[in-house]
PDB file of N, CA and C in Angstrom:
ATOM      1  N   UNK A   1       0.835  -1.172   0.000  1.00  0.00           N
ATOM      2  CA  UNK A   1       0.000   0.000   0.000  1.00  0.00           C
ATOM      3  C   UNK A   1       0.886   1.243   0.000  1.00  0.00           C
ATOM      4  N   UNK A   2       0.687   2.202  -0.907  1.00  0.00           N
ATOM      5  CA  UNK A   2       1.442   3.510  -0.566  1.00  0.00           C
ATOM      6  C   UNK A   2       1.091   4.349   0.301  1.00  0.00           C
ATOM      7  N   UNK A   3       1.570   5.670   0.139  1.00  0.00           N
ATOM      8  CA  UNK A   3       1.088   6.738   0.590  1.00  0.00           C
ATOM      9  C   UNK A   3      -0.163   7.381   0.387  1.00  0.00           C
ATOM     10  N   UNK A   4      -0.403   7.553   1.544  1.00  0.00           N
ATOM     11  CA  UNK A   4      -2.375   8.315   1.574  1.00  0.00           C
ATOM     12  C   UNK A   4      -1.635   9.637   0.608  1.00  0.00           C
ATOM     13  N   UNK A   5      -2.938   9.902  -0.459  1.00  0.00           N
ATOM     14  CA  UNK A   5      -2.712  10.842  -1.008  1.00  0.00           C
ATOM     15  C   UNK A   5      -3.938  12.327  -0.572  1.00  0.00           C
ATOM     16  N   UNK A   6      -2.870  13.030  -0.034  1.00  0.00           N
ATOM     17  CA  UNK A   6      -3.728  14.495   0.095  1.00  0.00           C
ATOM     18  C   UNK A   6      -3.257  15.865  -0.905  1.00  0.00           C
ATOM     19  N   UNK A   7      -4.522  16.233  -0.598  1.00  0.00           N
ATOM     20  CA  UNK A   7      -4.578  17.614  -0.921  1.00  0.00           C
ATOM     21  C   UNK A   7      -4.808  18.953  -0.561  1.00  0.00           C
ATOM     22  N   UNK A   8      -3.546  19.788  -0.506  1.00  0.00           N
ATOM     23  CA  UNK A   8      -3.618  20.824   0.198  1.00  0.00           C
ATOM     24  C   UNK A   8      -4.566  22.437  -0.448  1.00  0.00           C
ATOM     25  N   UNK A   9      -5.753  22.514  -0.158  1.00  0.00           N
ATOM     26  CA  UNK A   9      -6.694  23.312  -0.927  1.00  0.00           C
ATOM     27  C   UNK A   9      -6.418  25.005  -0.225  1.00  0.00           C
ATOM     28  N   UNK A  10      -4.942  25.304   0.025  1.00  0.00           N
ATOM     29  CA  UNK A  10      -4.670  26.297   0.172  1.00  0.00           C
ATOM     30  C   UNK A  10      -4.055  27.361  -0.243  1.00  0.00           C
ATOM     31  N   UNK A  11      -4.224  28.926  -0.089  1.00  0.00           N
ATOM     32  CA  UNK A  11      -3.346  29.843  -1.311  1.00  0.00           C
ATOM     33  C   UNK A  11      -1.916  30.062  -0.874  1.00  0.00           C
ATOM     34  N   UNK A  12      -1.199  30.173  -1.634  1.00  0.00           N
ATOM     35  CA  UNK A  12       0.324  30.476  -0.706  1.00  0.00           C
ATOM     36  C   UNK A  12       0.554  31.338   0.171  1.00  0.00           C
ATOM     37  N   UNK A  13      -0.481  32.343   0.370  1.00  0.00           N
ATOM     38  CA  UNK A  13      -0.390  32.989   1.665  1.00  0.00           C
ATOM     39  C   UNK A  13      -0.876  32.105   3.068  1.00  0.00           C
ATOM     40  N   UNK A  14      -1.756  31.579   2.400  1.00  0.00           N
ATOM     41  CA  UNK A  14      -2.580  30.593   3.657  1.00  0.00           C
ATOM     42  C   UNK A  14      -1.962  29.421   4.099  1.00  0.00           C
ATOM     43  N   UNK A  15      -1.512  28.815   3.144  1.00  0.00           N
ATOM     44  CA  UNK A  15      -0.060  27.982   3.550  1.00  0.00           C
ATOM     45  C   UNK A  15       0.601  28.502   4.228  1.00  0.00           C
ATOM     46  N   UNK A  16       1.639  29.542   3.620  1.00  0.00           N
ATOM     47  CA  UNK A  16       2.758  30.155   5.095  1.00  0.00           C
ATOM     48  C   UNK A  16       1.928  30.357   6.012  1.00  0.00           C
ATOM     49  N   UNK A  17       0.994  30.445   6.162  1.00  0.00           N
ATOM     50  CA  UNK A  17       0.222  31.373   8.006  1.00  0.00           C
ATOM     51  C   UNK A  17      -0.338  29.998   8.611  1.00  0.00           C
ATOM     52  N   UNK A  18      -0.230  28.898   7.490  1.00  0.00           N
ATOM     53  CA  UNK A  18      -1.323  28.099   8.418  1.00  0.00           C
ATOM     54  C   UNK A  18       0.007  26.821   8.774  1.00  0.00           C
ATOM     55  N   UNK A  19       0.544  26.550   7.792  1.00  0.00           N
ATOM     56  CA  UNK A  19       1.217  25.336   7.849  1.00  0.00           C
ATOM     57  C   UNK A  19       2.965  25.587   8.060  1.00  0.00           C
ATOM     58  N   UNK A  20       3.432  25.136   9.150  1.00  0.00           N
ATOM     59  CA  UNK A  20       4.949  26.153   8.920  1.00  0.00           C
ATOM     60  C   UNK A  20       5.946  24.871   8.000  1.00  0.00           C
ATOM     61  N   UNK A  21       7.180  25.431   7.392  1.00  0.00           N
ATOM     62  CA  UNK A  21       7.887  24.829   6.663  1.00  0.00           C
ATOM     63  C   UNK A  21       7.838  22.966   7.073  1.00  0.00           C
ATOM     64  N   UNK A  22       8.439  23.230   8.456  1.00  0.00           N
ATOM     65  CA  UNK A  22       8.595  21.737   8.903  1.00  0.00           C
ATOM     66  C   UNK A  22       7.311  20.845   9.035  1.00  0.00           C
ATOM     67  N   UNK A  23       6.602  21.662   9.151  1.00  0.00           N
ATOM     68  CA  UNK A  23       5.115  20.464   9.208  1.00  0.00           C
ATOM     69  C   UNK A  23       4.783  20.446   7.943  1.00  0.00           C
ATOM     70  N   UNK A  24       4.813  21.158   6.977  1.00  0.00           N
ATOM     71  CA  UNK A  24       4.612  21.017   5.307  1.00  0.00           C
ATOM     72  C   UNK A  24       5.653  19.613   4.724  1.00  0.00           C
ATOM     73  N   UNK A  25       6.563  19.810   5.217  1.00  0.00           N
ATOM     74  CA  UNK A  25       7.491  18.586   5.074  1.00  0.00           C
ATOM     75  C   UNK A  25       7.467  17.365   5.550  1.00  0.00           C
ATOM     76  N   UNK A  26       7.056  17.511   6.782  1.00  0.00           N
ATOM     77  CA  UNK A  26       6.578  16.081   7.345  1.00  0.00           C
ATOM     78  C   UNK A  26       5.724  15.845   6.561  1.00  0.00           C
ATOM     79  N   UNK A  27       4.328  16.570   6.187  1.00  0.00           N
ATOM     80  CA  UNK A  27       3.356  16.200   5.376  1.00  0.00           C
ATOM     81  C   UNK A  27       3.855  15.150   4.191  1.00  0.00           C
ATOM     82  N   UNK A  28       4.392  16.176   3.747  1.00  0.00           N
ATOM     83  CA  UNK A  28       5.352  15.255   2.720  1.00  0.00           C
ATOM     84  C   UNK A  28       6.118  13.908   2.595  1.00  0.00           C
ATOM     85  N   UNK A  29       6.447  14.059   3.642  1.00  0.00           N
ATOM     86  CA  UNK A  29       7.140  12.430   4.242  1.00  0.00           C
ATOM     87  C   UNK A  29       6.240  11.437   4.074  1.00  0.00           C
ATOM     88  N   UNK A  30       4.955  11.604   5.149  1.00  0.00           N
ATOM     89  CA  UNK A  30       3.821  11.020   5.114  1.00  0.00           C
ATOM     90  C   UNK A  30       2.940  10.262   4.085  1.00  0.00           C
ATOM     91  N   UNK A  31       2.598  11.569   3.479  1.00  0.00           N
ATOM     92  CA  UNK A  31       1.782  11.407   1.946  1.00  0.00           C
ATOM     93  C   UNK A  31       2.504  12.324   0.965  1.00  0.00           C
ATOM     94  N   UNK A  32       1.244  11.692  -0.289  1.00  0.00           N
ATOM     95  CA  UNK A  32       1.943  12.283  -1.614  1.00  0.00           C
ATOM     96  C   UNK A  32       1.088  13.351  -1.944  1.00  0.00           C
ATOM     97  N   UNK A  33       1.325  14.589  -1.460  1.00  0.00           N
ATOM     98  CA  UNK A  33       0.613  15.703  -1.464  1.00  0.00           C
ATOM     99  C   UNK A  33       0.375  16.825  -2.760  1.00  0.00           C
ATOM    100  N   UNK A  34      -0.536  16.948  -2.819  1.00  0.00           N
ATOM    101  CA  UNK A  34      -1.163  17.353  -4.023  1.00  0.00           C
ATOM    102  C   UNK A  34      -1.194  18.797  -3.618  1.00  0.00           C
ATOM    103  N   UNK A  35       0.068  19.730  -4.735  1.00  0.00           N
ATOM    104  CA  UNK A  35       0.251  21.447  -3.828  1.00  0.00           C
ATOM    105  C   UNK A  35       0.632  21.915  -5.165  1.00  0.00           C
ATOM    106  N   UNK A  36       0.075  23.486  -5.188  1.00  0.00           N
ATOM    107  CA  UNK A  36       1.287  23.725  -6.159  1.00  0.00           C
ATOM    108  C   UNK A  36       1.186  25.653  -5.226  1.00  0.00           C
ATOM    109  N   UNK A  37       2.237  25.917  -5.470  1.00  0.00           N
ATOM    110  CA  UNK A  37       1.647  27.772  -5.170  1.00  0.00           C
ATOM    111  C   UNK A  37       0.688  28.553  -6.156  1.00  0.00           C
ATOM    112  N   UNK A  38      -0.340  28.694  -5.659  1.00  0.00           N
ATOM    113  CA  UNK A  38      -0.764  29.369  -6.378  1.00  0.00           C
ATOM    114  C   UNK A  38      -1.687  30.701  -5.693  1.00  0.00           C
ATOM    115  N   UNK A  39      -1.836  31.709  -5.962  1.00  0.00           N
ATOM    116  CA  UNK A  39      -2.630  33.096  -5.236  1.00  0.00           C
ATOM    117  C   UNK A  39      -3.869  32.890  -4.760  1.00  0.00           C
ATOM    118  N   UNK A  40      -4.510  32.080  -5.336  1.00  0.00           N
ATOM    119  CA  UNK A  40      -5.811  31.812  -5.133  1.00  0.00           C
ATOM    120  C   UNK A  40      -6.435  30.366  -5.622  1.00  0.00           C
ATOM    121  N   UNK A  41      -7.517  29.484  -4.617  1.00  0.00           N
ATOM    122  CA  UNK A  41      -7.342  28.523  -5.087  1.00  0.00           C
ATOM    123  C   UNK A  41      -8.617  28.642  -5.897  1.00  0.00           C
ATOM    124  N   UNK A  42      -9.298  28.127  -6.847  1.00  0.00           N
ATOM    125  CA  UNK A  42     -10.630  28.330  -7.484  1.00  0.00           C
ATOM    126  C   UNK A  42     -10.807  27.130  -7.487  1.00  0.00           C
ATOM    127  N   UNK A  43     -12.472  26.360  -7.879  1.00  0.00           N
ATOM    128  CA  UNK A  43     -13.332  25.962  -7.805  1.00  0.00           C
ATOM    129  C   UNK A  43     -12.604  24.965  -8.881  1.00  0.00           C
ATOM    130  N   UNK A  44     -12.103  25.519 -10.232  1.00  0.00           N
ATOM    131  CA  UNK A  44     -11.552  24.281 -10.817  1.00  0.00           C
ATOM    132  C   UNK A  44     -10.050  23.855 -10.491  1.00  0.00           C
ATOM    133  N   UNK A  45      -8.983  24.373  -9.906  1.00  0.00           N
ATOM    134  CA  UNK A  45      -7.939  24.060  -9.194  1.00  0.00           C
ATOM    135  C   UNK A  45      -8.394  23.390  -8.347  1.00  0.00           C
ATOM    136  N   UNK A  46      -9.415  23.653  -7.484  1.00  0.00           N
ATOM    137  CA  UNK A  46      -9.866  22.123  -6.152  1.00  0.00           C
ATOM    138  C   UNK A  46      -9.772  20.826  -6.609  1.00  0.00           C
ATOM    139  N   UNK A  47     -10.851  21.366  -7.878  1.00  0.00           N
ATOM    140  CA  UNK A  47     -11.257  20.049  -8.215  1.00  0.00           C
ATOM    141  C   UNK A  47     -10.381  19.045  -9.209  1.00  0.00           C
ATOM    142  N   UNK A  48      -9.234  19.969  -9.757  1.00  0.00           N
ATOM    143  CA  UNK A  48      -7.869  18.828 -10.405  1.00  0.00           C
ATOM    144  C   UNK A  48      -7.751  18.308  -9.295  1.00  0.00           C
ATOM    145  N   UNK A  49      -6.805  18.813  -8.266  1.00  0.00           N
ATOM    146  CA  UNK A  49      -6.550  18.655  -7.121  1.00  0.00           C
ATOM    147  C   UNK A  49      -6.682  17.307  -6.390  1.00  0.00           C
ATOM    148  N   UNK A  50      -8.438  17.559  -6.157  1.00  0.00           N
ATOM    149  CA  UNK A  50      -9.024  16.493  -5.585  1.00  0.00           C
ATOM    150  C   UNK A  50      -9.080  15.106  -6.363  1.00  0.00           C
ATOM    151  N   UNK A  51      -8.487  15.019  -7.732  1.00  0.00           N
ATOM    152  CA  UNK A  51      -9.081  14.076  -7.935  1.00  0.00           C
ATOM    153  C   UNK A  51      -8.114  12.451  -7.486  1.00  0.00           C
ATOM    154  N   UNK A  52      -9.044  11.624  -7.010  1.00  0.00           N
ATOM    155  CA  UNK A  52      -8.238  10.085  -6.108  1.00  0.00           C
ATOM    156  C   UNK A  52      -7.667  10.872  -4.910  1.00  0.00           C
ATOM    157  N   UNK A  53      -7.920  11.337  -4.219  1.00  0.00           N
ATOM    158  CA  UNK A  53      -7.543  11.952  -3.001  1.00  0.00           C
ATOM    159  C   UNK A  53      -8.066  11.155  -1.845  1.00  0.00           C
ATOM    160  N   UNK A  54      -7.083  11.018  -0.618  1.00  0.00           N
ATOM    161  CA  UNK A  54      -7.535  10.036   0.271  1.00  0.00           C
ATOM    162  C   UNK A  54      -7.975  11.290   1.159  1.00  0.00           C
ATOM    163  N   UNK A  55      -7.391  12.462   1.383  1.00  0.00           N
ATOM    164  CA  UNK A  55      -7.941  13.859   2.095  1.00  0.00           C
ATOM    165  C   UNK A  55      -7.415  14.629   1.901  1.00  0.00           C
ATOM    166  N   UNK A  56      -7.890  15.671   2.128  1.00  0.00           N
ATOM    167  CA  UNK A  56      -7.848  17.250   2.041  1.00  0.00           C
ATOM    168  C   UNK A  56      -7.658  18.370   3.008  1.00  0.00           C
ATOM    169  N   UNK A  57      -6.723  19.020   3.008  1.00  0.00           N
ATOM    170  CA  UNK A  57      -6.503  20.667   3.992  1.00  0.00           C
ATOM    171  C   UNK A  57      -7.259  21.644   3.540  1.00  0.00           C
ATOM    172  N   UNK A  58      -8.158  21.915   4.084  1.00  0.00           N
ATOM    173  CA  UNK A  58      -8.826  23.303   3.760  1.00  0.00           C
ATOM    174  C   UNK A  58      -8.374  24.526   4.614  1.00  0.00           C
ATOM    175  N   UNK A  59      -8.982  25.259   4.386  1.00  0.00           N
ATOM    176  CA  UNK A  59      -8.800  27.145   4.994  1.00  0.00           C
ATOM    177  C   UNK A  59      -9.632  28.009   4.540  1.00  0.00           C
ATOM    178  N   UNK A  60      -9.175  28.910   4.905  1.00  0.00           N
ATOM    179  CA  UNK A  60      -9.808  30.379   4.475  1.00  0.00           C
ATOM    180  C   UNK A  60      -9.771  30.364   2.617  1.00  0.00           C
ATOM    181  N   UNK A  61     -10.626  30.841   2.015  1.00  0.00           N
ATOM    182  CA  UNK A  61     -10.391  31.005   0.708  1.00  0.00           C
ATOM    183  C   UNK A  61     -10.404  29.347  -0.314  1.00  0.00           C
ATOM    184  N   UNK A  62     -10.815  28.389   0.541  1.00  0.00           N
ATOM    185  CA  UNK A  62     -10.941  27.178  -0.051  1.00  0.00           C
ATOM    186  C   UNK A  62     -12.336  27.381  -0.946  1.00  0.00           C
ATOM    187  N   UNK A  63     -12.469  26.717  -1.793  1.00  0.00           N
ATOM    188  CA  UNK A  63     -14.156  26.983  -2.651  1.00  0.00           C
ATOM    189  C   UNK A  63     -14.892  26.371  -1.941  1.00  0.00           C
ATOM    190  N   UNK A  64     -16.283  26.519  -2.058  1.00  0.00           N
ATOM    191  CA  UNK A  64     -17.132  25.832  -1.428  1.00  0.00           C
ATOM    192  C   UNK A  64     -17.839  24.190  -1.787  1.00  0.00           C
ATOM    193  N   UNK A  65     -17.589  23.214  -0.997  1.00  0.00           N
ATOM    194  CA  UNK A  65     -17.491  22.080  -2.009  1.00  0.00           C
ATOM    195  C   UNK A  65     -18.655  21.869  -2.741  1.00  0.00           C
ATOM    196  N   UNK A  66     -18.885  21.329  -3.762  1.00  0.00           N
ATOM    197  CA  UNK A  66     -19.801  20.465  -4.436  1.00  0.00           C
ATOM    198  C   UNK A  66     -19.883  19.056  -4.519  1.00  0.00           C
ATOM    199  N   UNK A  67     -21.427  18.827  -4.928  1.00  0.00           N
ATOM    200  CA  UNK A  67     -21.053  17.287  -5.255  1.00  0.00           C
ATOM    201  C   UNK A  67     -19.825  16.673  -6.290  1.00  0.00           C
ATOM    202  N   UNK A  68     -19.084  17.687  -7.475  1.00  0.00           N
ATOM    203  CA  UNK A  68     -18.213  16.940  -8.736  1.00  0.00           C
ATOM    204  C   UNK A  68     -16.903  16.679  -7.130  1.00  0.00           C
ATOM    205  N   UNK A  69     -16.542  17.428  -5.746  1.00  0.00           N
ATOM    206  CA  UNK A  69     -15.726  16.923  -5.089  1.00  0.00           C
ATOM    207  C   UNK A  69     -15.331  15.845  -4.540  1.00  0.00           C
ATOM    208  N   UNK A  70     -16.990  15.552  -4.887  1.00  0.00           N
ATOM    209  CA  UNK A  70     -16.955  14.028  -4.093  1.00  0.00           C
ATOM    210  C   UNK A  70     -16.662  12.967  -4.965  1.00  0.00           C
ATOM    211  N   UNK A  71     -17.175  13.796  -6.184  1.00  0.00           N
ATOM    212  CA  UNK A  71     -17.593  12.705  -7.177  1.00  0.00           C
ATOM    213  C   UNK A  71     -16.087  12.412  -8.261  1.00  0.00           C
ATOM    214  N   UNK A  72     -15.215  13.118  -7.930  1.00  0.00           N
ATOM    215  CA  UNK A  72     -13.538  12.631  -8.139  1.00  0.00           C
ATOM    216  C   UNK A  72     -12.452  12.690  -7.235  1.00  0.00           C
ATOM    217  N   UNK A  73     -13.456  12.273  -5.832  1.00  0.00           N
ATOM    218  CA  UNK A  73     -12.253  11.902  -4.682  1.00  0.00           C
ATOM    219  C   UNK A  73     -13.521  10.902  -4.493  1.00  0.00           C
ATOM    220  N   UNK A  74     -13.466   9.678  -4.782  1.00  0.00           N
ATOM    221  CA  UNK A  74     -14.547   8.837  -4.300  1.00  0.00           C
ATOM    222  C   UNK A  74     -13.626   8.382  -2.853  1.00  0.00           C
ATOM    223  N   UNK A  75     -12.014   7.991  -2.519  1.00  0.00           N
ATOM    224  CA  UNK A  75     -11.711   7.190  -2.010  1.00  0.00           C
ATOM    225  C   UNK A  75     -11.385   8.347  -0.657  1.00  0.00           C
ATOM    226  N   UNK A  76     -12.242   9.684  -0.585  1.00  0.00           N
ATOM    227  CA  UNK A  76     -12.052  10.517   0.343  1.00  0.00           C
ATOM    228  C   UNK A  76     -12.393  10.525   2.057  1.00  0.00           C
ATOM    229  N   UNK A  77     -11.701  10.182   2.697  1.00  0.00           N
ATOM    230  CA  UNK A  77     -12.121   9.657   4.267  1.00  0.00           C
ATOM    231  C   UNK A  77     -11.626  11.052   5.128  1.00  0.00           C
ATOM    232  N   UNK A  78     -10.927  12.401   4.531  1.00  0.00           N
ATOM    233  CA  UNK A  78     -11.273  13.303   5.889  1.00  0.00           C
ATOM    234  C   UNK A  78     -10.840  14.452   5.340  1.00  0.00           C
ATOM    235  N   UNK A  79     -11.795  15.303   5.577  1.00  0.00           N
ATOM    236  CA  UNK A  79     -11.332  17.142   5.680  1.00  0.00           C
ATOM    237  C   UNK A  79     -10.877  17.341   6.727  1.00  0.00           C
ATOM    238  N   UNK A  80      -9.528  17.940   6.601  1.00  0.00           N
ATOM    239  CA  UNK A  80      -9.339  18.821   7.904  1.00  0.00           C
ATOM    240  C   UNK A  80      -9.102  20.100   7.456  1.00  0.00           C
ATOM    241  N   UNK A  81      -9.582  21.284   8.178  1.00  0.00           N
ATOM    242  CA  UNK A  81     -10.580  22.537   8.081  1.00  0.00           C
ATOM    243  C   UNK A  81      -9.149  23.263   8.930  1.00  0.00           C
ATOM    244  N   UNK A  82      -8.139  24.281   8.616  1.00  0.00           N
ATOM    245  CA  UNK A  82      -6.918  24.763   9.188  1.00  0.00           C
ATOM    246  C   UNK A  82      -7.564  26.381   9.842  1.00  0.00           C
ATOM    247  N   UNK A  83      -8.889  26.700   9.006  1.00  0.00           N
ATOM    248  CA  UNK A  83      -8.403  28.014   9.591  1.00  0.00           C
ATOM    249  C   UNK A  83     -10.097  28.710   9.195  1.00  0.00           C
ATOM    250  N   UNK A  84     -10.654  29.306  10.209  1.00  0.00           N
ATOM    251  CA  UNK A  84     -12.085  29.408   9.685  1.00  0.00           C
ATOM    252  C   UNK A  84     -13.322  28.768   9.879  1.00  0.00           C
ATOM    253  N   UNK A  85     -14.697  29.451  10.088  1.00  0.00           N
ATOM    254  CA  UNK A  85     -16.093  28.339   9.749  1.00  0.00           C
ATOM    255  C   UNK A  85     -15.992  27.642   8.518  1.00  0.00           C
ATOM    256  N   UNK A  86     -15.861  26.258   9.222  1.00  0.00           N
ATOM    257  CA  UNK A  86     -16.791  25.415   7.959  1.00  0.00           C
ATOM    258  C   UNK A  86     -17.935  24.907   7.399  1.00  0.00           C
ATOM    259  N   UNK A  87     -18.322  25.899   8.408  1.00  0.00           N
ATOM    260  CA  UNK A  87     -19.844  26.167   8.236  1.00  0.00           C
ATOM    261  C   UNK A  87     -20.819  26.605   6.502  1.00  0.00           C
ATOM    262  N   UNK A  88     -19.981  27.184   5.793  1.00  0.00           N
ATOM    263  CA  UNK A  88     -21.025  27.740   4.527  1.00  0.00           C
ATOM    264  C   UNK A  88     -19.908  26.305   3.374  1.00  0.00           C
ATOM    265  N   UNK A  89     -18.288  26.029   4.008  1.00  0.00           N
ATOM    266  CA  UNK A  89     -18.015  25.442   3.082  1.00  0.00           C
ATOM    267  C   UNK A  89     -17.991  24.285   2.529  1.00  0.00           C
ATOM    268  N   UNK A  90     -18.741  23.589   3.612  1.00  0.00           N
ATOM    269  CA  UNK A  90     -19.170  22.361   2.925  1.00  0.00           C
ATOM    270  C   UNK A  90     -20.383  22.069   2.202  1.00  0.00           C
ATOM    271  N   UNK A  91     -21.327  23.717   2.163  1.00  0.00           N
ATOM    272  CA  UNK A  91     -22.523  23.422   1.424  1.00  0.00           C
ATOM    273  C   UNK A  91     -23.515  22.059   1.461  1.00  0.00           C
ATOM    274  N   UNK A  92     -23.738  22.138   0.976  1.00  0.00           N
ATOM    275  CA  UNK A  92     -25.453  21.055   1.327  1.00  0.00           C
ATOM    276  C   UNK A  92     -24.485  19.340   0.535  1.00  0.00           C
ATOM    277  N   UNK A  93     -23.435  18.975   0.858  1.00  0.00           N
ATOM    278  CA  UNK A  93     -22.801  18.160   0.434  1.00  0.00           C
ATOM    279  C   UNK A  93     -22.719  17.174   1.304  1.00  0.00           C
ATOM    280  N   UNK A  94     -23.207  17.400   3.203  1.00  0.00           N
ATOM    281  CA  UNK A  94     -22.697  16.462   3.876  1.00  0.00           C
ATOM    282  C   UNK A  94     -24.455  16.751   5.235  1.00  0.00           C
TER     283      UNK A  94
END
């Protein structure tokens, strides 16, 4: 079995504030993390992102999910939510 594959659904500002170098790296150790820098994450960057994803980092500025999130991370077992209500962003999905 490999590495759980995640995805980090954060902007490169929200990364540096949320995740510091060394825990981004452990991440890395861990799993095969799905990142790239980018300013802002949008609705279709999530959703490359997400796709075969075992889980996901959310934050501030993450999109709000839909069903296509679920529906190309079928093998998805956990959000973890870094910074913020996740209250509006999981939308009527759960």
């Amino acid at each position: 079995m490999g590495k759980p594959r995640i995805a980090v659904l954060l902007s490169k500002e929200m990364r540096r504030n949320c995740i510091s170098e060394e825990d981004f790296q452990r991440l890395s150790n861990f799993a095969e993390v799905v990142y790239e820098s980018e300013d802002a994450i949008t609705e279709e960057i999530a959703i490359k992102w997400m796709e075969n994803v075992d889980g996901c980092l959310t934050g501030w500025g993450t999109p709000v999910f839909s069903d296509t999130f679920l529906k190309v991370a079928p093998k998805l077992k956990v959000i973890a939510h870094s910074a913020g209500s996740v209250k509006l962003m999981l939308g009527k999905i759960i």
